[in-house]
N, C-alpha and C. Protein backbone atom coordinates (compact mmCIF):
# COMPACT_ATOMS: atom_id res chain seq x y z
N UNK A 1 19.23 18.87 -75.74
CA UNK A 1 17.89 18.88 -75.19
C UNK A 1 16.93 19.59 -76.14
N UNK A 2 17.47 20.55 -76.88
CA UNK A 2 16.24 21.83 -77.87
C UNK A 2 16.51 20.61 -79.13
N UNK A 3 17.35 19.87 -79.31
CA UNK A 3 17.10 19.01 -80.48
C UNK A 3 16.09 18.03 -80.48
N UNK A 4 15.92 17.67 -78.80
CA UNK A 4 15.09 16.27 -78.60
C UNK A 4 13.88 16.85 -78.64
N UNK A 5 13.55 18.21 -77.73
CA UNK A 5 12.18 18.48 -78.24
C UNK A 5 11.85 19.04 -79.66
N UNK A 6 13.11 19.77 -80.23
CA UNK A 6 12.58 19.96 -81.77
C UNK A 6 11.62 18.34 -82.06
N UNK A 7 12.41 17.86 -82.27
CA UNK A 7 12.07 15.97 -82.95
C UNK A 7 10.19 15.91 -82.36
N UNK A 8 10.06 15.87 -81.50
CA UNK A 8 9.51 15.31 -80.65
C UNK A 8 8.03 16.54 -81.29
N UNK A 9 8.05 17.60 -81.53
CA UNK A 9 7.45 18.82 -82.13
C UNK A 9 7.11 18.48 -83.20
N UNK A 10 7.93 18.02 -84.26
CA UNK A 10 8.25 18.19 -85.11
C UNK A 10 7.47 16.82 -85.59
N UNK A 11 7.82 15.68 -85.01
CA UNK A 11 6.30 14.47 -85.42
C UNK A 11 4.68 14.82 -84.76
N UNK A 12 4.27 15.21 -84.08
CA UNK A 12 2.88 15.23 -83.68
C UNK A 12 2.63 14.58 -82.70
N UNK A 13 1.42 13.87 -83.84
CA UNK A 13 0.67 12.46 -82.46
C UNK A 13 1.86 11.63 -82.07
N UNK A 14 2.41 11.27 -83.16
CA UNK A 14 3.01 10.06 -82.86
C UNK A 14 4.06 10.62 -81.46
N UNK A 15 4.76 11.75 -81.42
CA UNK A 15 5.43 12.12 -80.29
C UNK A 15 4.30 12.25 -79.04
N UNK A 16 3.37 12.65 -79.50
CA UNK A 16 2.05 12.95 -78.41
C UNK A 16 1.88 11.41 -77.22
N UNK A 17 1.72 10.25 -78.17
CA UNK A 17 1.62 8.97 -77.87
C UNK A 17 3.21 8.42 -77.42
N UNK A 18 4.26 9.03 -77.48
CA UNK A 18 5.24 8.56 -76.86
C UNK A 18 5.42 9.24 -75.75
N UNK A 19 4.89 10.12 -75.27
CA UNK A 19 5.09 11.10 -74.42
C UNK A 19 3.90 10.25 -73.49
N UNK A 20 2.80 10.02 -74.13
CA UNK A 20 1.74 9.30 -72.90
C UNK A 20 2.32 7.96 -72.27
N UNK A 21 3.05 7.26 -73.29
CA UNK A 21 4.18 6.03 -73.32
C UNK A 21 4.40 6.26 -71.82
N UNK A 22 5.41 6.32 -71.60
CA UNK A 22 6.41 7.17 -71.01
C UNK A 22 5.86 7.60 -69.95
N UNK A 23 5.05 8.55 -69.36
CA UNK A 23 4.06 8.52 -68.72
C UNK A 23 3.98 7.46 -68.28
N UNK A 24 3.18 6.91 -68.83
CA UNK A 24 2.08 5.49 -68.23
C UNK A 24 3.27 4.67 -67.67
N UNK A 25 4.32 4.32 -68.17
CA UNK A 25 5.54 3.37 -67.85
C UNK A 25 6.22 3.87 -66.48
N UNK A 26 6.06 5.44 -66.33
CA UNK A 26 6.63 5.88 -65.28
C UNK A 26 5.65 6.06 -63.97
N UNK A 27 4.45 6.04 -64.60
CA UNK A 27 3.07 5.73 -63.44
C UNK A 27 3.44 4.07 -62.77
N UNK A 28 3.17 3.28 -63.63
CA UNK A 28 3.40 1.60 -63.55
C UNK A 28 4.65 1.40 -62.64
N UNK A 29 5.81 1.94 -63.03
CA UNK A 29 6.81 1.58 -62.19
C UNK A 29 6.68 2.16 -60.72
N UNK A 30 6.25 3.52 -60.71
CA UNK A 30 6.33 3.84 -59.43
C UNK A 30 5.37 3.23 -58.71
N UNK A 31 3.92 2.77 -59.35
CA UNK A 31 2.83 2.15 -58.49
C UNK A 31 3.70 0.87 -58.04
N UNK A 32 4.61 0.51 -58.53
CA UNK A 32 5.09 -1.09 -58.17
C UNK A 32 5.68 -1.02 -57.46
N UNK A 33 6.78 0.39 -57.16
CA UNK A 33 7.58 -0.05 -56.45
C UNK A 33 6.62 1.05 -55.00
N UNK A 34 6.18 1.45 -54.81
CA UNK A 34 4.98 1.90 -54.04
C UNK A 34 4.60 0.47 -53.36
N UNK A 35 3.61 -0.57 -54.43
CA UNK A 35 3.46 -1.35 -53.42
C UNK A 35 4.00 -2.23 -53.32
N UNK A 36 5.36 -2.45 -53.49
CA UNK A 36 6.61 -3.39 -52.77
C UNK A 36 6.67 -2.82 -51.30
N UNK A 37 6.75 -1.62 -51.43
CA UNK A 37 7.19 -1.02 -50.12
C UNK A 37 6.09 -1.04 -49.03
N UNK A 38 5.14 -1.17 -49.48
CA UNK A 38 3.65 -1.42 -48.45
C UNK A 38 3.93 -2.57 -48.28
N UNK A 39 4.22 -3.29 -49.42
CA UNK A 39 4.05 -4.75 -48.95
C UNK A 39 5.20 -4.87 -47.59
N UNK A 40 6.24 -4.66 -47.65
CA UNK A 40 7.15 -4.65 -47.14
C UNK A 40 7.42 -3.99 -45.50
N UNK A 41 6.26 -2.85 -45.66
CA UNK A 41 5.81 -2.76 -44.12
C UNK A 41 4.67 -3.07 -43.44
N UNK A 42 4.04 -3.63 -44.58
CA UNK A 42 2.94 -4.59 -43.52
C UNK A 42 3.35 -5.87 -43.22
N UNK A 43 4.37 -6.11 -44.18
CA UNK A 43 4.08 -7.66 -43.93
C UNK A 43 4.64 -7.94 -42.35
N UNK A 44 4.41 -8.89 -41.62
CA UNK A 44 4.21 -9.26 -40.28
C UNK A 44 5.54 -9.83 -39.81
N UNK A 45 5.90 -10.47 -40.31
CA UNK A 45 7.49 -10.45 -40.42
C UNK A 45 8.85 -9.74 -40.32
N UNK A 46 8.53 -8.50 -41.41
CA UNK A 46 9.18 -7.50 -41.12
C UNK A 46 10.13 -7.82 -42.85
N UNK A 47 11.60 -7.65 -42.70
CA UNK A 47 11.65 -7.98 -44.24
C UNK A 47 12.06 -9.19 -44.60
N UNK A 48 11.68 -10.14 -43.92
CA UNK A 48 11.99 -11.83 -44.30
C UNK A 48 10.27 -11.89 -44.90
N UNK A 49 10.03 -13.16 -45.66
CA UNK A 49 8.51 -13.40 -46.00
C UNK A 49 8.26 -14.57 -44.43
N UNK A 50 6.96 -14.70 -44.52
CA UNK A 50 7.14 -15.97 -43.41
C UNK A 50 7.21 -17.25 -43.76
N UNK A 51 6.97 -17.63 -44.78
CA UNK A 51 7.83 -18.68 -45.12
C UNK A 51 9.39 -18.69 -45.18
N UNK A 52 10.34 -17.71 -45.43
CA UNK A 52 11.56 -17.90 -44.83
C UNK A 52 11.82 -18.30 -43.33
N UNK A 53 10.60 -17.57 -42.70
CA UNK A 53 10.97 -17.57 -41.42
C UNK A 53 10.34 -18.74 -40.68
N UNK A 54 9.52 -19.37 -41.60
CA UNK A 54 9.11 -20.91 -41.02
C UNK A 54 10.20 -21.74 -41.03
N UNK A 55 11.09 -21.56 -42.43
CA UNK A 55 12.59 -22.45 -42.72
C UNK A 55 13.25 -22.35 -41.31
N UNK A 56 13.31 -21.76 -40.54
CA UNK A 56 14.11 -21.67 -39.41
C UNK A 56 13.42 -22.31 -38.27
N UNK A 57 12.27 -22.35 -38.28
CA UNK A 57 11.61 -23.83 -37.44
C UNK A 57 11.56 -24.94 -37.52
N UNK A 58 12.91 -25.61 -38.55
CA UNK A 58 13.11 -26.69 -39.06
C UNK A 58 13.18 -27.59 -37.39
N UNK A 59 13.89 -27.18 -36.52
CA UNK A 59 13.71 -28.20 -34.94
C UNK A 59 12.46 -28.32 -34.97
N UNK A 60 11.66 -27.48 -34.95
CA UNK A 60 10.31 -27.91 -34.17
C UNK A 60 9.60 -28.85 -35.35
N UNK A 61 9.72 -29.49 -36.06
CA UNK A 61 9.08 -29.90 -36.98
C UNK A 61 8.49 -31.37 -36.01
N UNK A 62 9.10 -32.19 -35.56
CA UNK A 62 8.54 -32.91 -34.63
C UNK A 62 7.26 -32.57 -33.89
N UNK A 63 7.80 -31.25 -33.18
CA UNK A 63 6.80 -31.00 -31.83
C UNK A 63 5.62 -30.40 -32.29
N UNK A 64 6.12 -29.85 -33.66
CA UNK A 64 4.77 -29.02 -33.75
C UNK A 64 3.70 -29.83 -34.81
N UNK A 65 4.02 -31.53 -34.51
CA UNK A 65 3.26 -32.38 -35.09
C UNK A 65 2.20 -33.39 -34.10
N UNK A 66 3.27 -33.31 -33.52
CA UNK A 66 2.91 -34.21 -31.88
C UNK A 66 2.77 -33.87 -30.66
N UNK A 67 1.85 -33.44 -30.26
CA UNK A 67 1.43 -32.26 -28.85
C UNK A 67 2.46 -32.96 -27.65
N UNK A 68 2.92 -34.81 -27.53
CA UNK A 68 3.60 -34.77 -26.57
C UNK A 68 5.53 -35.02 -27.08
N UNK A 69 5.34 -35.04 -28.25
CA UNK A 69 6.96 -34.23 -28.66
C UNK A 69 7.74 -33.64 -27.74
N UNK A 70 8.53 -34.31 -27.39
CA UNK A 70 9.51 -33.43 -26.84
C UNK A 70 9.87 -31.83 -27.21
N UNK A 71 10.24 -31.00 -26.79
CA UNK A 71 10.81 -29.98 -27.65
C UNK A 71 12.09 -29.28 -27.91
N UNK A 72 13.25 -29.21 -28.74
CA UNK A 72 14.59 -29.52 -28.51
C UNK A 72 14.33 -27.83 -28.32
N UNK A 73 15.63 -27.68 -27.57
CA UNK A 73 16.54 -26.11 -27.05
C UNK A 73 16.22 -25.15 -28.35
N UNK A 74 16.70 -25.97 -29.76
CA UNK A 74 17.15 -25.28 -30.59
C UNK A 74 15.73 -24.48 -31.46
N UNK A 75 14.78 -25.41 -31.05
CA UNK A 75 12.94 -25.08 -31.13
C UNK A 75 12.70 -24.23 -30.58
N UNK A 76 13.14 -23.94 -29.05
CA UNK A 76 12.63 -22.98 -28.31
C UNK A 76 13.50 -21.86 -28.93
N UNK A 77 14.46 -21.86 -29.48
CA UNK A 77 15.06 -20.43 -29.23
C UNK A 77 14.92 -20.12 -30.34
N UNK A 78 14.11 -20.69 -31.68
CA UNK A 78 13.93 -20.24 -32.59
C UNK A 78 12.80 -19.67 -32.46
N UNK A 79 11.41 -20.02 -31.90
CA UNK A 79 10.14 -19.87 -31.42
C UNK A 79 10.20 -18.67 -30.83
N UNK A 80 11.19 -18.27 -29.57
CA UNK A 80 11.39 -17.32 -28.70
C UNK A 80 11.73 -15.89 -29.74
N UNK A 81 12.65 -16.18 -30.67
CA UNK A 81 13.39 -14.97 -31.82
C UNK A 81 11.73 -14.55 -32.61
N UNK A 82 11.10 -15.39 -32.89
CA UNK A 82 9.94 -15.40 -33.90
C UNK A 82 9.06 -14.64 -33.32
N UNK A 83 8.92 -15.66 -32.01
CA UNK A 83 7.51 -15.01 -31.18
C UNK A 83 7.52 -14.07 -30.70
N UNK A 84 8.34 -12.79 -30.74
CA UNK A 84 8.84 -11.79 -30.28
C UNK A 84 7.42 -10.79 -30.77
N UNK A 85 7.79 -11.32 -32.29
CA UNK A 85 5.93 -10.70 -32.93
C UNK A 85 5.08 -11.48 -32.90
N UNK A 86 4.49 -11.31 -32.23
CA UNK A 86 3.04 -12.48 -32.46
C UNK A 86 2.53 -12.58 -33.70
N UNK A 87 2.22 -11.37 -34.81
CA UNK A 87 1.66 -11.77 -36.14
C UNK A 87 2.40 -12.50 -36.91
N UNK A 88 3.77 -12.37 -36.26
CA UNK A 88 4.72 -13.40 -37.17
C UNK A 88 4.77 -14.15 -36.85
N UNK A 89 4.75 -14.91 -35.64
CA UNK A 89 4.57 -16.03 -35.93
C UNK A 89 3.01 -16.72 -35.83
N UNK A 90 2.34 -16.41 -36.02
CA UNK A 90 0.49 -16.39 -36.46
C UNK A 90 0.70 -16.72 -38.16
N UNK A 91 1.44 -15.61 -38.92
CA UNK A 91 1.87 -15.79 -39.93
C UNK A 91 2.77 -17.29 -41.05
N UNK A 92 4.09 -17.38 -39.82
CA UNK A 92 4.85 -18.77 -40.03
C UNK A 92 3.91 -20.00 -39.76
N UNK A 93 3.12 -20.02 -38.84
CA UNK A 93 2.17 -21.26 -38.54
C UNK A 93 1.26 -21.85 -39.51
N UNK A 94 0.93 -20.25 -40.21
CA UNK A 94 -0.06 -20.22 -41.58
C UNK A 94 0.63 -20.58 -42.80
N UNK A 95 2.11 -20.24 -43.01
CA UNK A 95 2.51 -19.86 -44.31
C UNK A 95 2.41 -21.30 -45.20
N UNK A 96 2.44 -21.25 -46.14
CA UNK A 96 2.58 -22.15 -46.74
C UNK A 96 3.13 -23.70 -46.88
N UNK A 97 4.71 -22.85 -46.16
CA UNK A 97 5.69 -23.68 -45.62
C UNK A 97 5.39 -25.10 -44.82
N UNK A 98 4.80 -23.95 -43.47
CA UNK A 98 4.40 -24.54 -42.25
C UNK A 98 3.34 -26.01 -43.22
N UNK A 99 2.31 -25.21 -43.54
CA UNK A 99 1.34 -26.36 -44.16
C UNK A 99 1.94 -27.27 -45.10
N UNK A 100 2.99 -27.16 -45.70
CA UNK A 100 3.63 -28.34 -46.81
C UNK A 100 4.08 -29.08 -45.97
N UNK A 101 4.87 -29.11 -45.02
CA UNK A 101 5.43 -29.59 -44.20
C UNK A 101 5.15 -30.04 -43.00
N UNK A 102 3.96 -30.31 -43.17
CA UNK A 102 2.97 -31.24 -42.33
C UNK A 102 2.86 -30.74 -40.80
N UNK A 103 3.22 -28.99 -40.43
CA UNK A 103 3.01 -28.46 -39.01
C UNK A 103 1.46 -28.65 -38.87
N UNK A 104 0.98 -28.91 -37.44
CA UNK A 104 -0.41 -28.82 -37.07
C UNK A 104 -0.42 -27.22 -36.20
N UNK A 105 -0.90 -26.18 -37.21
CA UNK A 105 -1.51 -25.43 -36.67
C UNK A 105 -1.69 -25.54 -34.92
N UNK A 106 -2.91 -25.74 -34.85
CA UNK A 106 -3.21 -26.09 -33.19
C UNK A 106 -2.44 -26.85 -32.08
N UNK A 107 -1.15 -27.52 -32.83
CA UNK A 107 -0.23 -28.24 -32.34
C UNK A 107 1.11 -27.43 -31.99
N UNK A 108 1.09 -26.88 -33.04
CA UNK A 108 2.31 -25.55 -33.19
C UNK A 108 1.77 -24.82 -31.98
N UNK A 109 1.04 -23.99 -32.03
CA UNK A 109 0.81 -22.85 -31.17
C UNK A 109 1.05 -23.86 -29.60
N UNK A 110 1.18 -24.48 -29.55
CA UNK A 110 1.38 -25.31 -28.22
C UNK A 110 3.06 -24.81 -27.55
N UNK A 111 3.48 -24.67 -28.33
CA UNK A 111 4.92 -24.88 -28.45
C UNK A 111 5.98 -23.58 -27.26
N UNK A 112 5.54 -22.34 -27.90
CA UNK A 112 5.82 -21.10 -26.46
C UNK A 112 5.82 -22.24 -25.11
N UNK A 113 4.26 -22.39 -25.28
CA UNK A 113 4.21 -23.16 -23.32
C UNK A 113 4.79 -24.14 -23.39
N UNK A 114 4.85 -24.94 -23.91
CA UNK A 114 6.08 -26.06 -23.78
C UNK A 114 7.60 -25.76 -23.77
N UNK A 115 7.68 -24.92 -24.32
CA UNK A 115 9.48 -24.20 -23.81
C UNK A 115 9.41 -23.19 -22.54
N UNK A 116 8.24 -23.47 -21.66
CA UNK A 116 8.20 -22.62 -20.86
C UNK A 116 8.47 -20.99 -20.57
N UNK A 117 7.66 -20.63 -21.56
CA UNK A 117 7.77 -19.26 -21.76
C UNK A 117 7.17 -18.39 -21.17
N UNK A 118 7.38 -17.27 -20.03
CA UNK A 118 6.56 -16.06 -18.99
C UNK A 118 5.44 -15.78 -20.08
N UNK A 119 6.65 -14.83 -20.86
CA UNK A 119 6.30 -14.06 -21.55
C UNK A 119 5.51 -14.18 -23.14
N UNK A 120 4.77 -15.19 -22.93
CA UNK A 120 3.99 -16.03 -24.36
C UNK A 120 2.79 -14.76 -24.68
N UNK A 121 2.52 -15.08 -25.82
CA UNK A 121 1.69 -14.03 -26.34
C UNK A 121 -0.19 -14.91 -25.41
N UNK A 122 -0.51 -14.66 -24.89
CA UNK A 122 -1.66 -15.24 -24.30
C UNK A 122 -3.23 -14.68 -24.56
N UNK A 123 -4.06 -15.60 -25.13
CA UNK A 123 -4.89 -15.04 -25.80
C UNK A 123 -5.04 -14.16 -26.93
N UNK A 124 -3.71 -14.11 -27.82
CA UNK A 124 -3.79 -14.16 -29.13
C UNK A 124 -4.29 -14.65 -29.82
N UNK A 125 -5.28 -13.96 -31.10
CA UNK A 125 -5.95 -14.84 -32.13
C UNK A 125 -5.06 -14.37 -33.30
N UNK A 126 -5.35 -15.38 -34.33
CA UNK A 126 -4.73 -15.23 -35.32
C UNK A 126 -5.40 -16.37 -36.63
N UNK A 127 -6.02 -16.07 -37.39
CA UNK A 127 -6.73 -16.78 -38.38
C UNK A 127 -7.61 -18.22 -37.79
N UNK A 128 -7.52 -19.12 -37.90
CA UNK A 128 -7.61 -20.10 -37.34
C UNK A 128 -7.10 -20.89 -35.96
N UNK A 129 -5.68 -20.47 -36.14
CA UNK A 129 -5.30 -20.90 -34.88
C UNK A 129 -5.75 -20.27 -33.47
N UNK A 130 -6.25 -19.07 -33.92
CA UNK A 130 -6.65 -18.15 -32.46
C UNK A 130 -7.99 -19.65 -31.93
N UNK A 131 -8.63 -20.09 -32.79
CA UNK A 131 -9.90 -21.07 -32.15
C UNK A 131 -8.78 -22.30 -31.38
N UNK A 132 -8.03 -22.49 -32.03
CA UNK A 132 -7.12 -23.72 -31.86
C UNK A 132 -6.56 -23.64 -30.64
N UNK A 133 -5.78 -22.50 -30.46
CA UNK A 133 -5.63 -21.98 -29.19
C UNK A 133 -6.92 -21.79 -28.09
N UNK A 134 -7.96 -21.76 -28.40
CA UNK A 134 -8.95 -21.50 -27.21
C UNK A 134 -9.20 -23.01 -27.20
N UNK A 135 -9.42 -23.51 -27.50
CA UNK A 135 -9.37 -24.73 -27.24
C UNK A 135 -8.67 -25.27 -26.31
N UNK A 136 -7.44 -25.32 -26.98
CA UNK A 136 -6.01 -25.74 -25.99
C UNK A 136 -6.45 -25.29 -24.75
N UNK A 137 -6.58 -24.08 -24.47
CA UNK A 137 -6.68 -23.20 -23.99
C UNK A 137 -7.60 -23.80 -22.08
N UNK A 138 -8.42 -23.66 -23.16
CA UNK A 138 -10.00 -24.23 -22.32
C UNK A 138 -9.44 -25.78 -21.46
N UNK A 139 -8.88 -26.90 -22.44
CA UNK A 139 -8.60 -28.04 -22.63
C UNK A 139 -7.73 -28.19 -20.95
N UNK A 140 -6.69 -27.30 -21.17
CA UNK A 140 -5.59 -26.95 -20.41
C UNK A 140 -6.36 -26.91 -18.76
N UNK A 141 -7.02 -25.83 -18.82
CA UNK A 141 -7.70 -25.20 -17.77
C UNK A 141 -8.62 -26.38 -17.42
N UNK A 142 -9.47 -27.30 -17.89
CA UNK A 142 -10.39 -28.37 -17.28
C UNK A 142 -9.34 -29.13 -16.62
N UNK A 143 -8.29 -29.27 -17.34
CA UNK A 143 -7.53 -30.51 -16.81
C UNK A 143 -7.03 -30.31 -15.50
N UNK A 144 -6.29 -28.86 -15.45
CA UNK A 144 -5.79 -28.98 -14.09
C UNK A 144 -6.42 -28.63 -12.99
N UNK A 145 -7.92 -28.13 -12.99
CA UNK A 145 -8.84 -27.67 -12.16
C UNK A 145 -9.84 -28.69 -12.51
N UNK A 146 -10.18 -30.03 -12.33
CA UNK A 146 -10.79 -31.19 -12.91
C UNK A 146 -11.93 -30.83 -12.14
N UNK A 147 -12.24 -30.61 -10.73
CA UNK A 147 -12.75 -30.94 -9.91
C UNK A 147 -13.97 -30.01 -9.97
N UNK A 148 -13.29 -28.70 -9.79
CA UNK A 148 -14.11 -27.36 -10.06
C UNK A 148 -14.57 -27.37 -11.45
N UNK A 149 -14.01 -27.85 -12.45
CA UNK A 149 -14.83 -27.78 -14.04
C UNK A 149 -15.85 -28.87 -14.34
N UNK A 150 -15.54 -30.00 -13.25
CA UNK A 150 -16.84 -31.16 -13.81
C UNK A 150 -18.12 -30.32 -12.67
N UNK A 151 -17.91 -29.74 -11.57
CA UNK A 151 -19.03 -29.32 -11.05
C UNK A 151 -19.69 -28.35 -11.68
N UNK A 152 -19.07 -26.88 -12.46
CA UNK A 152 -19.46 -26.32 -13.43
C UNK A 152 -20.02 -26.43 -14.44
N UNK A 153 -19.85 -28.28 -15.01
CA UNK A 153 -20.56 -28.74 -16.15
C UNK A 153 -21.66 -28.93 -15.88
N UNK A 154 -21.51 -30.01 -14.63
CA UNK A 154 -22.52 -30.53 -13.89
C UNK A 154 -23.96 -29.74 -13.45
N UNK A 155 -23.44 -27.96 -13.25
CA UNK A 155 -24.12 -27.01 -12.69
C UNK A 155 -25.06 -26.75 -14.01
N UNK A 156 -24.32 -26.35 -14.76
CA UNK A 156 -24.62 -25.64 -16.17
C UNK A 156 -25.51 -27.26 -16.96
N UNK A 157 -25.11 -28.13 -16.81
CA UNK A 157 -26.18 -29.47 -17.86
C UNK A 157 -27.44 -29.29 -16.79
N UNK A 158 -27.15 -29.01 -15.39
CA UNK A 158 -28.63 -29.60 -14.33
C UNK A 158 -29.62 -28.41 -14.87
N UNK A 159 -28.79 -27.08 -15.19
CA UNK A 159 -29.63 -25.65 -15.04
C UNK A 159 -30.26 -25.96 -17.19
N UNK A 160 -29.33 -26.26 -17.90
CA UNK A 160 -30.01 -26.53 -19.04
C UNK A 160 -31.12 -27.87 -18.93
N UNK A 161 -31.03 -28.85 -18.10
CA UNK A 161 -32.44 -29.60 -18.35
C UNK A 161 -33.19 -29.27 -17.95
N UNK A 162 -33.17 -28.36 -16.76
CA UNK A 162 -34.07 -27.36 -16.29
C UNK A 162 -35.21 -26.94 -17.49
N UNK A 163 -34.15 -25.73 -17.90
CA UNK A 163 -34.53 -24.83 -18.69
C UNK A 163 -35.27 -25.90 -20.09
N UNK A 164 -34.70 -27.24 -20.53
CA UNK A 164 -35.64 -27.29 -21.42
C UNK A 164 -37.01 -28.46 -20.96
N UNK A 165 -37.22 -28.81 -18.85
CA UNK A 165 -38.01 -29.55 -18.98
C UNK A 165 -39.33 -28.02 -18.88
N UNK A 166 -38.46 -27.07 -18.53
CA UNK A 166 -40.18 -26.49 -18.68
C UNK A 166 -40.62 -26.03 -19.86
N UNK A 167 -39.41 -25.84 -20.78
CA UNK A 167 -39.80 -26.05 -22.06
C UNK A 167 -40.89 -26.91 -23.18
N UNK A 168 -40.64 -28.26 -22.52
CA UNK A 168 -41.18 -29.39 -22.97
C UNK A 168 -42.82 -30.01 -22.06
N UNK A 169 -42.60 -29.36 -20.97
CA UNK A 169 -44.04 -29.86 -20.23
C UNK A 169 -44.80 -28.25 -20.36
């Protein structure tokens, strides 16, 4: 060790500049592996990426193309493992994967309620699909209350021509 710093003394700058070397290399590595490890607890998933974890929604690839798709067992219970986190699977719907592979976003998120799930994440947003879902959402709700939502329209268009005939006269 008294030999390596003799040496090291004993050149100057040039030891000066290996010493900053060294340094800087040991700054760099630790910043990296620093943010591996952030990466690694934010990411939404947990330590799979979500594109691995889209690979495992290979069943639903049908349903989550075609809103009246059937949906096989093996869909739901992959959906059910996933959807456990909602950002993850907000995440898998988004990943890359999902989009190469021709999933419809707004079609996907359909999928919980079609395997009949209590416990679905409800009124979750999540990038885009959170609109996709209100939609559905909304879509869902006119349909099975037809009666009460066309009078509501009905209420709400009579009270807007209202509002713009006194606008206009």
């Amino acid at each position: 060790m008294n030999a390596l710093i003799f040496i090291f003394h004993k050149k100057g700058k040039t030891t000066m500049k290996f010493i900053y070397f060294v340094g800087l290399v040991v700054v760099v590595v630790s910043a990296f592996g620093i943010e591996k490890s952030v990466y690694g607890a934010n990411n939404a998933c947990g330590k799979s990426s979500p594109d691995n974890e889209a690979m495992k929604l290979a069943p639903c690839a049908v349903a989550a193309q075609d809103e009246k798709a059937a949906v096989s067992d093996s869909c739901c219970l992959q959906v059910k493992k996933i959807g456990q986190n909602p950002s993850c699977l907000c995440s898998v719907l988004l990943s890359n994967t999902a989009k190469s592979s021709g999933i419809k976003p707004e079609i996907a998120i359909t999928i919980p309620k079609r395997c009949n799930f209590e416990n679905r994440p409800v009124g979750y947003k999540c990038g885009l699909v959170g609109s996709y879902e209100y939609k559905y959402r909304v879509r869902e709700r006119m349909t099975s209350d037809s009666k009460s939502c066309k009078a509501r329209i009905s209420r709400g268009k009579d009270s807007l021509e209202q509002r713009l005939g006194h606008i206009t006269t």
